[in-house]
N, C-alpha and C. Protein backbone atom coordinates (compact mmCIF):
# COMPACT_ATOMS: atom_id res chain seq x y z
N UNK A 1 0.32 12.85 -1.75
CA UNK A 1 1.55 12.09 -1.67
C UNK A 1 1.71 11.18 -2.88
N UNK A 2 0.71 11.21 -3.35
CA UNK A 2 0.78 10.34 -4.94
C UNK A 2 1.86 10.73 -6.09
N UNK A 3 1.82 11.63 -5.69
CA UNK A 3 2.90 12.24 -6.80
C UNK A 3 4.04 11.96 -7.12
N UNK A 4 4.59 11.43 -5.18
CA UNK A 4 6.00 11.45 -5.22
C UNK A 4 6.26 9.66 -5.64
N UNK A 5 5.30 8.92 -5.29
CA UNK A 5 4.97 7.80 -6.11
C UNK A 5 4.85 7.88 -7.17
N UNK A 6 3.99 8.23 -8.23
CA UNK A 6 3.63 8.19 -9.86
C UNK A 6 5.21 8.56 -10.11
N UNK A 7 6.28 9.27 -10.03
CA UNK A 7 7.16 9.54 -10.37
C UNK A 7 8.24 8.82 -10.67
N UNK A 8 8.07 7.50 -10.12
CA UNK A 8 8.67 6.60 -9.93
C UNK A 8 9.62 5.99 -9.26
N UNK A 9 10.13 7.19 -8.33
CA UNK A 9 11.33 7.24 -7.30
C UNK A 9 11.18 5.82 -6.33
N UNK A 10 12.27 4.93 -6.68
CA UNK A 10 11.79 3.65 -4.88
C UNK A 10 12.80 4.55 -4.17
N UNK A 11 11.98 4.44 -2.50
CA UNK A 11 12.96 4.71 -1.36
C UNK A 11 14.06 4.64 -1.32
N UNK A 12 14.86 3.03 -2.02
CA UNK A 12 16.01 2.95 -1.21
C UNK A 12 16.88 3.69 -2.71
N UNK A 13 16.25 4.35 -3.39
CA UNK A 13 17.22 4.98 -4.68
C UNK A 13 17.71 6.68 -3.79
N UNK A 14 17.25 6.55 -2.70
CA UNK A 14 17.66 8.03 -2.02
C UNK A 14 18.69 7.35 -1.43
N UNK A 15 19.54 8.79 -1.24
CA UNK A 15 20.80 8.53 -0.55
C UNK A 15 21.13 8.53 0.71
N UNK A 16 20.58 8.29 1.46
CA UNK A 16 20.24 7.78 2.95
C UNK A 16 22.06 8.20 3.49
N UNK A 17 22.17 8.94 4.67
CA UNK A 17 23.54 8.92 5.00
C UNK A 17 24.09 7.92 5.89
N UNK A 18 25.11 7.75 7.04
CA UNK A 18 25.33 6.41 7.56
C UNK A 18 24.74 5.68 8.64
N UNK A 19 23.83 6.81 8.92
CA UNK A 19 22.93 6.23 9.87
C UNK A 19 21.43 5.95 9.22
N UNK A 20 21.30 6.17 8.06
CA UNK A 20 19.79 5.92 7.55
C UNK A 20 19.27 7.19 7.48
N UNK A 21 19.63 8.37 7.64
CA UNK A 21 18.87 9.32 8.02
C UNK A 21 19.55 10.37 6.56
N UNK A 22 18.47 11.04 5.54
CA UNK A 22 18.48 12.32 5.16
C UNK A 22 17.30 13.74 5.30
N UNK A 23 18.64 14.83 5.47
CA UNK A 23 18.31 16.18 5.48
C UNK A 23 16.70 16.31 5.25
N UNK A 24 15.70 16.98 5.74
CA UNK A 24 14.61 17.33 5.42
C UNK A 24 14.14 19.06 5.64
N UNK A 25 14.15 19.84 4.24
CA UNK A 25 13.72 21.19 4.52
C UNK A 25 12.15 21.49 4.42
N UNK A 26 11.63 22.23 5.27
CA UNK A 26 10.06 22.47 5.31
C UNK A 26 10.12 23.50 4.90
N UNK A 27 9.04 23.72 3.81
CA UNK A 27 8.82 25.43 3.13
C UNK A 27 7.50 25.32 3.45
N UNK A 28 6.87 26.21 3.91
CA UNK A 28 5.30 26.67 3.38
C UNK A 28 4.76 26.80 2.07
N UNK A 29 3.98 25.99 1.64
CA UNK A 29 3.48 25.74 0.15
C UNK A 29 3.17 27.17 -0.56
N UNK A 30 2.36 27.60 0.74
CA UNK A 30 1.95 29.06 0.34
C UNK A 30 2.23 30.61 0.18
N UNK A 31 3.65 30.58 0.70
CA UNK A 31 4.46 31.66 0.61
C UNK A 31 6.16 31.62 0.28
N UNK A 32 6.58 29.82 0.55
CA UNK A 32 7.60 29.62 -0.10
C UNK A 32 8.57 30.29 1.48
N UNK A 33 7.90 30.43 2.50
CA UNK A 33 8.75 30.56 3.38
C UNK A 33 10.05 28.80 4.02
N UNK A 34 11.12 29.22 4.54
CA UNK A 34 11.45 28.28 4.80
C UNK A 34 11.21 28.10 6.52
N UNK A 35 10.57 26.99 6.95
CA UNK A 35 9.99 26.46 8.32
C UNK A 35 11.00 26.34 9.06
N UNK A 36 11.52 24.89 9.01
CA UNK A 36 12.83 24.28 9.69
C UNK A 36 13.36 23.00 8.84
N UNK A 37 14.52 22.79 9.57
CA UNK A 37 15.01 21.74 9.05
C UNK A 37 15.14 20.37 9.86
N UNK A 38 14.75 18.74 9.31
CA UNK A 38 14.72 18.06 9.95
C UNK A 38 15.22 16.68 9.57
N UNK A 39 15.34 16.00 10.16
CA UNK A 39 15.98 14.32 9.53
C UNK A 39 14.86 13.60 9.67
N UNK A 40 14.97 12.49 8.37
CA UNK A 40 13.93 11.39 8.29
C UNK A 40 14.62 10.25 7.85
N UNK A 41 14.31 9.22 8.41
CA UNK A 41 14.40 8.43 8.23
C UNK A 41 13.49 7.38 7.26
N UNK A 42 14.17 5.93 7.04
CA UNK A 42 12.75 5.95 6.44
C UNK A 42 11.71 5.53 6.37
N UNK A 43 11.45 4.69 7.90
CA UNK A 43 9.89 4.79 8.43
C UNK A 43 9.57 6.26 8.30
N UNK A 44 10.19 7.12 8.71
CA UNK A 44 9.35 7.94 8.58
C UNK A 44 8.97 8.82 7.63
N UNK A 45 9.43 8.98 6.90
CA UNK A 45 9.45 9.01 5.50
C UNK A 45 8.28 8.12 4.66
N UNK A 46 8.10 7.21 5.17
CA UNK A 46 7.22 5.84 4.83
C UNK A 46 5.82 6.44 5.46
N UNK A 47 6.04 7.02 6.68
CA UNK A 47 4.90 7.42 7.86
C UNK A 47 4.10 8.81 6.99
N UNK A 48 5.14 9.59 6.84
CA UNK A 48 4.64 10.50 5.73
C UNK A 48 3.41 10.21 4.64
N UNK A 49 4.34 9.89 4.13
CA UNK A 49 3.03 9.40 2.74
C UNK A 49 2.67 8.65 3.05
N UNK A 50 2.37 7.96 3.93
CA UNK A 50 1.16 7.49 4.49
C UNK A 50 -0.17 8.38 5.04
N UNK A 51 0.34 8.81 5.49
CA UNK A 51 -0.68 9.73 6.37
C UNK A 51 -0.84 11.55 5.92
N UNK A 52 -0.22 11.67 5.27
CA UNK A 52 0.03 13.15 4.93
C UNK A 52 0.35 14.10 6.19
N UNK A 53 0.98 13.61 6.84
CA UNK A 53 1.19 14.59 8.33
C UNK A 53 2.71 14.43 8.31
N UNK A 54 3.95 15.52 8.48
CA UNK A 54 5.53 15.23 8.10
C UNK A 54 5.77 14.48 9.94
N UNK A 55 6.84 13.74 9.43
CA UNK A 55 6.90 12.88 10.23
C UNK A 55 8.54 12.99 10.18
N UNK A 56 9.50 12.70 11.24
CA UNK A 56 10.77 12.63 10.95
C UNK A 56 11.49 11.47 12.25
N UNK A 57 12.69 11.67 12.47
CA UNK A 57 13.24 10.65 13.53
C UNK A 57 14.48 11.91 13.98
N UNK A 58 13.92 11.86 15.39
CA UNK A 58 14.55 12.96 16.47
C UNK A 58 16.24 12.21 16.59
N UNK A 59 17.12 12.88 16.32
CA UNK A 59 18.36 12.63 16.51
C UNK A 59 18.36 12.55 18.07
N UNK A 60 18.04 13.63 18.71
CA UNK A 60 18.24 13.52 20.11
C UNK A 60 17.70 12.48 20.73
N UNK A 61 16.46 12.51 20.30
CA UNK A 61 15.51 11.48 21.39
C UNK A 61 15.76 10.17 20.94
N UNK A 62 16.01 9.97 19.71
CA UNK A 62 16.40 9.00 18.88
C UNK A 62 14.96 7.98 18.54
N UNK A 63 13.88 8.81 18.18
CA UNK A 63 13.05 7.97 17.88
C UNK A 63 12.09 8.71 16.90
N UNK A 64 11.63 7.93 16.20
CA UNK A 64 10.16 8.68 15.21
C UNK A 64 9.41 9.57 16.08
N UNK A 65 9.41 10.70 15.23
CA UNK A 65 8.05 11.63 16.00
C UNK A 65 7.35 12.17 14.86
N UNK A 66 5.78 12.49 14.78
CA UNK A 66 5.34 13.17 14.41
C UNK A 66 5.25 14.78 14.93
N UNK A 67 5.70 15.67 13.44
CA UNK A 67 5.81 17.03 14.01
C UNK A 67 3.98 17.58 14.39
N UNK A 68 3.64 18.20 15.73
CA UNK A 68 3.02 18.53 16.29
C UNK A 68 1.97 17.59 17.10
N UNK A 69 2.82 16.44 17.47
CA UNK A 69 2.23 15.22 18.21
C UNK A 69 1.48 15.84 19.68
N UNK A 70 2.62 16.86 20.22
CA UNK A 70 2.12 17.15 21.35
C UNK A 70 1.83 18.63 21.32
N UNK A 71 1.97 19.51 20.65
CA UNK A 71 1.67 20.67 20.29
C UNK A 71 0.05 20.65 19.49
N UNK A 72 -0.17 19.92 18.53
CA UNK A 72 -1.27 20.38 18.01
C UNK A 72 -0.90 20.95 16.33
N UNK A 73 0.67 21.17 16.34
CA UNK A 73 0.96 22.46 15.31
C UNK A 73 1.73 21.28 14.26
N UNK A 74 0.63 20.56 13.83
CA UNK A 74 1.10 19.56 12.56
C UNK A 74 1.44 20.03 11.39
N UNK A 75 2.18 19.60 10.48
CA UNK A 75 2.52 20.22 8.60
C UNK A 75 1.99 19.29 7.72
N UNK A 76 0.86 19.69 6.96
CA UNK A 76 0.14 18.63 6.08
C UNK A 76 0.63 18.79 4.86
N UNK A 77 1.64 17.88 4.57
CA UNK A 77 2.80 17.89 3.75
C UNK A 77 1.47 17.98 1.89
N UNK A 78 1.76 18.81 1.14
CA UNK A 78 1.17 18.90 0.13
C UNK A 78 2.05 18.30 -1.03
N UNK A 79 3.22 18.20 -1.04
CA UNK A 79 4.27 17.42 -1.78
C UNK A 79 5.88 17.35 -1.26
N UNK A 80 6.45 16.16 -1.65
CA UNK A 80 7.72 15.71 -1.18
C UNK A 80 8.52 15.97 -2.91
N UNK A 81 9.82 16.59 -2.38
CA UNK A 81 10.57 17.10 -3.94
C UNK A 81 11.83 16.42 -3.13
N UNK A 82 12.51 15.91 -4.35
CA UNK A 82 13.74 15.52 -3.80
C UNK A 82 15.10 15.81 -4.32
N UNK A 83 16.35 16.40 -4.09
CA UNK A 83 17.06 16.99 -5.27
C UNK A 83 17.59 16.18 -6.00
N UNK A 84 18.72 16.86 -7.18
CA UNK A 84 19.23 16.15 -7.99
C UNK A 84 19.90 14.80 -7.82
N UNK A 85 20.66 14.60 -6.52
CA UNK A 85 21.50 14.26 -6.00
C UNK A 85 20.64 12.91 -5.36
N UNK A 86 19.54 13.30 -4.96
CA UNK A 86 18.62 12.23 -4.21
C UNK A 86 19.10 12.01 -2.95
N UNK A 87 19.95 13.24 -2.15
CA UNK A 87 20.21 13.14 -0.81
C UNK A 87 19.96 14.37 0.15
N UNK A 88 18.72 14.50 -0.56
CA UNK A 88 17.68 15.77 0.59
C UNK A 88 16.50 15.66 -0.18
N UNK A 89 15.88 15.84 0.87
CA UNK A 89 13.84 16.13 0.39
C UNK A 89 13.90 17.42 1.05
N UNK A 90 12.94 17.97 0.41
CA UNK A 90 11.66 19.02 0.24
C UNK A 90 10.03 18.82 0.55
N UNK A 91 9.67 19.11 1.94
CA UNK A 91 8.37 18.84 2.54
C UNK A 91 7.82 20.22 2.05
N UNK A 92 6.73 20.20 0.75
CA UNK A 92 6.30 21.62 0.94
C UNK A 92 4.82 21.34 1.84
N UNK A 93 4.44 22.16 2.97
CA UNK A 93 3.85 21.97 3.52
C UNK A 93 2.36 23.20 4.05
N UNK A 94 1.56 22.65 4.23
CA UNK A 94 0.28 23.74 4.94
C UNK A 94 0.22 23.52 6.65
N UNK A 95 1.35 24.22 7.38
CA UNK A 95 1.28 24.11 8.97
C UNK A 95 0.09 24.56 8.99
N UNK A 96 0.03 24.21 10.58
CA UNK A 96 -1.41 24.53 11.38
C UNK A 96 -0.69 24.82 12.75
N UNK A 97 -0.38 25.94 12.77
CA UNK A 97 0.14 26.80 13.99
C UNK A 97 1.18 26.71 13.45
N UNK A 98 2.47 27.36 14.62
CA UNK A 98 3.66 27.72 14.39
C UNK A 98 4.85 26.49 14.43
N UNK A 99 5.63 26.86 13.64
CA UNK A 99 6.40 25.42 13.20
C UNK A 99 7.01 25.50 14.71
N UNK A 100 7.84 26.30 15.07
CA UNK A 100 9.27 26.31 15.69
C UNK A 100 8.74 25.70 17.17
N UNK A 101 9.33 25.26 18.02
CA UNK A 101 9.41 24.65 19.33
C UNK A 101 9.24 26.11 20.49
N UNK A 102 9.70 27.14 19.59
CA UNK A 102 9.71 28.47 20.70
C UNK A 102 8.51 29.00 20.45
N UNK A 103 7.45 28.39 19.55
CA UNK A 103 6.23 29.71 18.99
C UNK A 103 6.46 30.75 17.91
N UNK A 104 7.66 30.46 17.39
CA UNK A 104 7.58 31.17 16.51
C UNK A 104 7.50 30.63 14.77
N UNK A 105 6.90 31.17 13.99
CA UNK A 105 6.34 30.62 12.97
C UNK A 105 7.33 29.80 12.14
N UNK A 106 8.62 30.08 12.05
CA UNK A 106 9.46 29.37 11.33
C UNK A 106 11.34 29.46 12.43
N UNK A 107 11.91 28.42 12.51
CA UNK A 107 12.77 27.74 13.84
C UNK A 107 13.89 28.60 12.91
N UNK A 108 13.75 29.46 11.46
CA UNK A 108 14.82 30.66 11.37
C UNK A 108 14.16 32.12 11.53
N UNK A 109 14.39 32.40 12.82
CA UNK A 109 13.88 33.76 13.22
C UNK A 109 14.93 34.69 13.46
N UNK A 110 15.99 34.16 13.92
CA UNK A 110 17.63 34.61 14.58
C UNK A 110 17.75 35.27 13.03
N UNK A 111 18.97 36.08 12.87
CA UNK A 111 19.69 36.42 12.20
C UNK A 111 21.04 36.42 12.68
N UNK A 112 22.25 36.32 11.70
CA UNK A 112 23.51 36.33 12.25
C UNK A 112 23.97 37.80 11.88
């Protein structure tokens, strides 16, 4: 998580939308697959690089969660990228089990 520090980025230079909360995409470090997508806020965001475990804030439940708190199936975030714009991050990550809530490895399995 040092990285996204040494870089020089402060928090509040991201573009946070009107509730505090930006876009978060999870790729697998190691195949460049895309996981899911999630909102962070920025405790949790803060919780992140802290701990190296992705962390976000549940719109529904409306509170911080760590992803695989009760599953087991955590993402040990290997670096945070943020785009041009500074209003989305990039969790590239090493899961440990399956991302999605259904068991399946990544929450885009559907096709349209």
């Amino acid at each position: 998580m040092g990285a996204f520090r040494e870089q020089g980025l402060r928090l509040d230079e991201l573009r946070w939308d009107a509730r505090g909360l930006i876009p978060v995409v999870v790729q697998d470090v190691a195949d460049g697959a895309v996981l899911m997508l999630a909102y962070a806020n920025r405790e949790a965001l803060e919780r992140t690089l802290e701990t190296g475990l992705a962390h976000f804030w549940s719109r529904s439940r409306r509170r911080l969660w760590q992803k695989g708190e009760s599953s087991g199936h955590v993402l040990h975030v290997e670096e945070i990228r943020y785009d041009c714009d500074g209003d989305a991050l990039l969790y590239r990550v090493r899961p440990r089990g399956p991302t999605c809530h259904t068991g399946e490895r990544s929450c885009f399995f559907r096709r349209l």
